[in-house]
N, C-alpha and C. Protein backbone atom coordinates (compact mmCIF):
# COMPACT_ATOMS: atom_id res chain seq x y z
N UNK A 1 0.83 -1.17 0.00
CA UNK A 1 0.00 0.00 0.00
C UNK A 1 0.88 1.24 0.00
N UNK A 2 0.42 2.26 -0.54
CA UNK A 2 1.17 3.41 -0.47
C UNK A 2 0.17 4.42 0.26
N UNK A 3 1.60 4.85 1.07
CA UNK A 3 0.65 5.71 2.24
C UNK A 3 1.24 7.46 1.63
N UNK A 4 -0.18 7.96 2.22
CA UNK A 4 -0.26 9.13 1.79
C UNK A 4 0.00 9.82 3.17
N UNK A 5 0.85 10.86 2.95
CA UNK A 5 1.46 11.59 4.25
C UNK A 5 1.01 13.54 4.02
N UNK A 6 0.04 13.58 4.04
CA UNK A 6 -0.29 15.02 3.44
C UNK A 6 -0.29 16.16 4.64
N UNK A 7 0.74 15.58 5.32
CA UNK A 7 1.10 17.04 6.42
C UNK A 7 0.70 16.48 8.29
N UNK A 8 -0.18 15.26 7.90
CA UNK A 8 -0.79 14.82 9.40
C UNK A 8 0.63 14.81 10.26
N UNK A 9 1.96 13.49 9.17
CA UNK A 9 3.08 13.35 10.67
C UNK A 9 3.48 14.50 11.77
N UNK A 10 3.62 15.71 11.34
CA UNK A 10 4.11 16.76 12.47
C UNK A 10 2.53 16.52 13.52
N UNK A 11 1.70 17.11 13.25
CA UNK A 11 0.25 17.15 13.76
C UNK A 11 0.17 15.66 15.41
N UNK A 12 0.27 14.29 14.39
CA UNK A 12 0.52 13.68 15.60
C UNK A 12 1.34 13.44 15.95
N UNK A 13 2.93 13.84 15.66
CA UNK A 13 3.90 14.23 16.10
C UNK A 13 3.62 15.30 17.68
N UNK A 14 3.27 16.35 17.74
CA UNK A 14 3.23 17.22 18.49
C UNK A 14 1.91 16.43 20.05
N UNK A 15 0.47 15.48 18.84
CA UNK A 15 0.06 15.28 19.65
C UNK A 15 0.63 13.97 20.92
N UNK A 16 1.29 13.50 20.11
CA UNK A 16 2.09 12.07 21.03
C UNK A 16 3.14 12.66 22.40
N UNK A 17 3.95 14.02 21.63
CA UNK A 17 4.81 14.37 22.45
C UNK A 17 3.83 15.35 23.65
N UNK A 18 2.68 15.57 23.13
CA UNK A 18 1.98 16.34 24.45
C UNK A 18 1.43 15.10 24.85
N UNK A 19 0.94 14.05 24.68
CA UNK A 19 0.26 13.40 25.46
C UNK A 19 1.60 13.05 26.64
N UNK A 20 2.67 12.88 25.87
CA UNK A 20 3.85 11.99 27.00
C UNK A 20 4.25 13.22 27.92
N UNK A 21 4.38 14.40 27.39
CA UNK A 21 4.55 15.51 28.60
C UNK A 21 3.65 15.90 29.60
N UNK A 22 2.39 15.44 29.17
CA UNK A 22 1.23 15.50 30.30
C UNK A 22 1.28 14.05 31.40
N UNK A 23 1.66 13.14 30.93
CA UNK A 23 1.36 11.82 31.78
C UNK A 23 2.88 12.31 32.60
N UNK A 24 4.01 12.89 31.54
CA UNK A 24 5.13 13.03 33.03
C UNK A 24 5.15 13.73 33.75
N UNK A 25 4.17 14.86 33.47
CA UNK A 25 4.08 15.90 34.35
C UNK A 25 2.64 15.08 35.64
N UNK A 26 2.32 14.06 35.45
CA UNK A 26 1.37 13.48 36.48
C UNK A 26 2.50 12.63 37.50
N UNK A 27 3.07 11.59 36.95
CA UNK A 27 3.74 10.75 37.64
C UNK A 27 5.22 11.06 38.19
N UNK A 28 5.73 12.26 37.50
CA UNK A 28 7.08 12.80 38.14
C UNK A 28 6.99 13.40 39.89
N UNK A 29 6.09 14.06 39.74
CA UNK A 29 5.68 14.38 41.28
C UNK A 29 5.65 12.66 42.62
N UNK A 30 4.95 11.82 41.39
CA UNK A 30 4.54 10.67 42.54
C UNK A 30 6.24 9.77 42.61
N UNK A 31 6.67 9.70 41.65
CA UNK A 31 8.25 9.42 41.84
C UNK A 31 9.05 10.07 43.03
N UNK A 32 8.84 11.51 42.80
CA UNK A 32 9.77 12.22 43.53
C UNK A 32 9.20 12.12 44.82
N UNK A 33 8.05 12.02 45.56
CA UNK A 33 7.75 11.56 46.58
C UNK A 33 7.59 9.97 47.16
N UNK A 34 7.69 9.15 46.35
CA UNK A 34 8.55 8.00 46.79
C UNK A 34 9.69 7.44 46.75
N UNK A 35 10.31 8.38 46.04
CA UNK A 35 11.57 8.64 46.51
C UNK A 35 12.27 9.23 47.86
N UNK A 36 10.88 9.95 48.42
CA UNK A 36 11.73 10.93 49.48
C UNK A 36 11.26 9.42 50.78
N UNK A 37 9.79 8.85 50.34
CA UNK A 37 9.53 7.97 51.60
C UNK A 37 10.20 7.05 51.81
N UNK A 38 10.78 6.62 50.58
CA UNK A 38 11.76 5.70 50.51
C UNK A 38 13.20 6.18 51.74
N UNK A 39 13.61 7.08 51.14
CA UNK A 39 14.57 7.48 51.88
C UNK A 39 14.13 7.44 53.30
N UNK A 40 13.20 8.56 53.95
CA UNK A 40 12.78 8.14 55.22
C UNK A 40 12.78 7.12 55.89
N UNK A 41 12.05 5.93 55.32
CA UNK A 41 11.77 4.78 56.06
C UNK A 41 13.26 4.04 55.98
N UNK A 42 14.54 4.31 54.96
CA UNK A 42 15.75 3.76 55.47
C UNK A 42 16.38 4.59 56.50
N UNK A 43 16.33 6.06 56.83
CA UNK A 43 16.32 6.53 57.92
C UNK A 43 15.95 6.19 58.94
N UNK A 44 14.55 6.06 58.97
CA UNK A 44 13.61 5.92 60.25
C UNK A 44 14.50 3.75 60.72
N UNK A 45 14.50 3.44 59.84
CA UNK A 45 15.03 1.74 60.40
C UNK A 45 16.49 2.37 60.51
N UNK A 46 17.52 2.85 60.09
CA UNK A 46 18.82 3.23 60.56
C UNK A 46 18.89 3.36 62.00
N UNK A 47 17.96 4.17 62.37
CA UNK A 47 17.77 4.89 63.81
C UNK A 47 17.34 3.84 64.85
N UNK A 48 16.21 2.61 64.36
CA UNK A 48 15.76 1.98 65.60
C UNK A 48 16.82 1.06 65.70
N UNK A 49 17.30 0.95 64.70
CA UNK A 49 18.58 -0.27 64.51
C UNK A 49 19.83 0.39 65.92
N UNK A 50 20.93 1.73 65.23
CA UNK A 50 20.73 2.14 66.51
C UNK A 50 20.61 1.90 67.98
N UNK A 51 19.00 2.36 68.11
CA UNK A 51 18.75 2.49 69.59
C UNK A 51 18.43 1.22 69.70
N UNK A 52 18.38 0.02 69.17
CA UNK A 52 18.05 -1.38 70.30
C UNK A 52 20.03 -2.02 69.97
N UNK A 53 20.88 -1.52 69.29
CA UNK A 53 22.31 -1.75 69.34
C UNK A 53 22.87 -1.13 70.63
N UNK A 54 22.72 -0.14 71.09
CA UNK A 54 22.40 1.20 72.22
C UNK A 54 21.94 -0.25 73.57
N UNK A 55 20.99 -0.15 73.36
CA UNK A 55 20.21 -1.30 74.87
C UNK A 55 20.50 -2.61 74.80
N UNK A 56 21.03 -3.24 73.60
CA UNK A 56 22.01 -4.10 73.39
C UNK A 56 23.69 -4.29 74.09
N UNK A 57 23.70 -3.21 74.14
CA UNK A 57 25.21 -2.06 74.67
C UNK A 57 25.00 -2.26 76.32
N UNK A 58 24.16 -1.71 76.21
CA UNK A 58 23.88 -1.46 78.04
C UNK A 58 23.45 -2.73 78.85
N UNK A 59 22.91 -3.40 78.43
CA UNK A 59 23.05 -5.04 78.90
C UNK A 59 24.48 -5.53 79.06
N UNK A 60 25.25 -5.49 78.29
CA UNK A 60 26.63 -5.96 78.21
C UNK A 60 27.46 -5.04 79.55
N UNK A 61 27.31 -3.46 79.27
CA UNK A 61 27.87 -2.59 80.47
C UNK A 61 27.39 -1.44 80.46
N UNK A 62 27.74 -0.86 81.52
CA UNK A 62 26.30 -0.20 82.62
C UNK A 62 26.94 1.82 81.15
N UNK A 63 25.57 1.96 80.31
CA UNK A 63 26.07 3.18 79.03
C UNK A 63 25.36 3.98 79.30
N UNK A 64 24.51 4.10 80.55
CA UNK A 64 23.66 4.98 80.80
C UNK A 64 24.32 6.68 80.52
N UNK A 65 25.23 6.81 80.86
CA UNK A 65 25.50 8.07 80.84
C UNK A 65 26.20 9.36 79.84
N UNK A 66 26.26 8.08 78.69
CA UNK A 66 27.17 8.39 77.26
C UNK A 66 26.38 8.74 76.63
N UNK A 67 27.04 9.57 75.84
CA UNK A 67 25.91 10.84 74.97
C UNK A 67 27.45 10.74 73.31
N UNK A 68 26.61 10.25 72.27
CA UNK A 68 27.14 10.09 70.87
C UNK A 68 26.60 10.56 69.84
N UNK A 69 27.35 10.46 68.66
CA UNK A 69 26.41 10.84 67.61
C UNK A 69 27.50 10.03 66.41
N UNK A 70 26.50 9.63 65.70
CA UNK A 70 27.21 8.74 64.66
C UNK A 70 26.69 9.39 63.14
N UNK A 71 27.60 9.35 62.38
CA UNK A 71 27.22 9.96 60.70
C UNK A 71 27.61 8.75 59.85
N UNK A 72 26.30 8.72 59.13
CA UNK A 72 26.35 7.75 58.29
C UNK A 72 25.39 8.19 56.98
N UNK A 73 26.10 7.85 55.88
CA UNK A 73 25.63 8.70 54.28
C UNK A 73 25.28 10.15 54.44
N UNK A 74 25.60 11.07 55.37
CA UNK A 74 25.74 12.25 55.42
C UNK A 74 24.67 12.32 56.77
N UNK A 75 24.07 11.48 57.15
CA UNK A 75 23.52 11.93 58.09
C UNK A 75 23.42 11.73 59.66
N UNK A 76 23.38 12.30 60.42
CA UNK A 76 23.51 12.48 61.99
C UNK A 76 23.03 11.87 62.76
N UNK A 77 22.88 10.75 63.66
CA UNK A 77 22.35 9.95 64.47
C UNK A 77 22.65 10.65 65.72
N UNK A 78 22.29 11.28 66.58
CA UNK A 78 22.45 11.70 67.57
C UNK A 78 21.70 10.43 68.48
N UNK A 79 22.83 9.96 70.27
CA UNK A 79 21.84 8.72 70.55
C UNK A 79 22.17 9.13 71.96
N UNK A 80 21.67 9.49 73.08
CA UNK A 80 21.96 9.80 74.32
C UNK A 80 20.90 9.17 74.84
N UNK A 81 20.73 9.14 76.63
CA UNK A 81 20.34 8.95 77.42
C UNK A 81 19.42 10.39 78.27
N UNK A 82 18.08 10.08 78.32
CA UNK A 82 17.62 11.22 78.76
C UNK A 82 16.57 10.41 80.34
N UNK A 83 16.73 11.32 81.39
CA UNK A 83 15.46 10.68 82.30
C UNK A 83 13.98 10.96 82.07
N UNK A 84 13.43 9.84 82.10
CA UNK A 84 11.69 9.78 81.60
C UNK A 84 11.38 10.70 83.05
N UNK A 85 10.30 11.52 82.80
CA UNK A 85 9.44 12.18 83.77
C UNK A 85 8.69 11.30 84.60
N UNK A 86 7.90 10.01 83.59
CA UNK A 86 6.76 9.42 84.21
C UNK A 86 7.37 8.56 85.44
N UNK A 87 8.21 7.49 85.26
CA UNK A 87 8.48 6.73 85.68
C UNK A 87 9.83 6.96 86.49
N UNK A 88 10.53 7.81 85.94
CA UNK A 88 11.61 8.16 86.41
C UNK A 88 13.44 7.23 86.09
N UNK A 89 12.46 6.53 85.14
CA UNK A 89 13.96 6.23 84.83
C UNK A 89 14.45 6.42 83.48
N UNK A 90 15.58 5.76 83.67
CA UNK A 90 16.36 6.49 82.18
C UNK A 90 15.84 5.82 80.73
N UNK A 91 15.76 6.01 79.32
CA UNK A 91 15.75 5.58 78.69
C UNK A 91 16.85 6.29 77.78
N UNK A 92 17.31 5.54 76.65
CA UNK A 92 17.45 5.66 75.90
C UNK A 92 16.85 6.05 74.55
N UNK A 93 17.58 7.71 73.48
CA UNK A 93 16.46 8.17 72.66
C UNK A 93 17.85 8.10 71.43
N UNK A 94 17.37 8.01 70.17
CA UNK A 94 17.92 8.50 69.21
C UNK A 94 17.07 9.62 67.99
N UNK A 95 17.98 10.19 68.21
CA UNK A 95 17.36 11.48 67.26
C UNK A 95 18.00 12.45 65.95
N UNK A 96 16.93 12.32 64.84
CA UNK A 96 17.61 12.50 63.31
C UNK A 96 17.26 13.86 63.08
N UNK A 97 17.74 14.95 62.94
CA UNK A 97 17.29 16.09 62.72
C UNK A 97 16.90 15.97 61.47
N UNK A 98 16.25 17.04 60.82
CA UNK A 98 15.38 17.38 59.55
C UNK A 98 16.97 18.08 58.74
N UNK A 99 16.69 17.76 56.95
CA UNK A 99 17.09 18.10 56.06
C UNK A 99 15.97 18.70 55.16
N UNK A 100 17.02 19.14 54.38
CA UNK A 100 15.57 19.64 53.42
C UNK A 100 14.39 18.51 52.53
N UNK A 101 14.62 17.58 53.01
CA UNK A 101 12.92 16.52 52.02
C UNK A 101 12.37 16.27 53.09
N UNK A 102 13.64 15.70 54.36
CA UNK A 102 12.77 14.65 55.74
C UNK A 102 12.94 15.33 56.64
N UNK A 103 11.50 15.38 57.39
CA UNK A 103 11.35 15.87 58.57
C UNK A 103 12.23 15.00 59.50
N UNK A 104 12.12 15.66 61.02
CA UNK A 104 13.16 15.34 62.16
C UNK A 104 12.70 13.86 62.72
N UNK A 105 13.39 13.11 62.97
CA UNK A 105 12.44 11.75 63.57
C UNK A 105 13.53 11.65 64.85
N UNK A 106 12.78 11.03 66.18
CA UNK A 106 13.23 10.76 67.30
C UNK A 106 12.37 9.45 67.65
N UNK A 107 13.00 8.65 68.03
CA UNK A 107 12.56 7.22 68.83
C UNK A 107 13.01 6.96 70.09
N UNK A 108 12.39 6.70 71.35
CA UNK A 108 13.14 6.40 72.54
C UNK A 108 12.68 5.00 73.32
N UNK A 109 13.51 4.33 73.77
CA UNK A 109 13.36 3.06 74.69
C UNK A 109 13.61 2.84 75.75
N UNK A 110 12.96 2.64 76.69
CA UNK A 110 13.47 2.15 78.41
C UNK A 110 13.93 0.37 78.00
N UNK A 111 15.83 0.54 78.93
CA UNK A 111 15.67 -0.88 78.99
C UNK A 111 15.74 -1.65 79.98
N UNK A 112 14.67 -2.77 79.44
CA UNK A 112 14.02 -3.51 80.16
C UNK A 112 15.42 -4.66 81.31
């Protein structure tokens, strides 16, 4: 068959390349935010990992009173010992300050 090309290729040319700039302009946003949760949630497990290595620590010998901070892929693990109000005894907290995508996360444990 001989195909007749009377000006349409640019036409759905332009319409193919807008349809694909509209669908990336939908799903680039949802990328870039599972990208950031992604990151978080290897943060957020970095940290509890951490604080039960921490009460792991203190079973072995008495760490109540050591105050650290560890950097790992650029970021700050701060892991000290603070006294609980309620109960009055010590637990152990680790705490990730905020960058610019992830907010600040803190986790704390009394050990048992």
């Amino acid at each position: 068959m001989f195909w007749k090309n009377d000006g349409y290729f640019l036409l759905e040319l332009l319409l193919s390349l807008s349809a694909l700039f509209m669908l990336s302009m939908f799903f680039l946003p949802l990328l870039i935010d599972l990208a950031n949760q992604s990151q978080q949630l290897i943060r957020d497990k970095r940290a509890k990992q951490f604080l039960f290595e921490e009460l792991q620590a203190n079973l072995i010998e008495d760490r109540i009173n050591t105050q650290y901070a560890i950097t790992l892929n650029e970021t700050e693990y701060k892991i000290y010992w603070r006294l609980t109000s309620v109960s009055g005894q010590k637990e152990v907290c680790v705490k990730v300050e905020e960058n610019t995508l992830l907010p600040s996360f803190e986790d704390c444990a009394i050990p048992e």
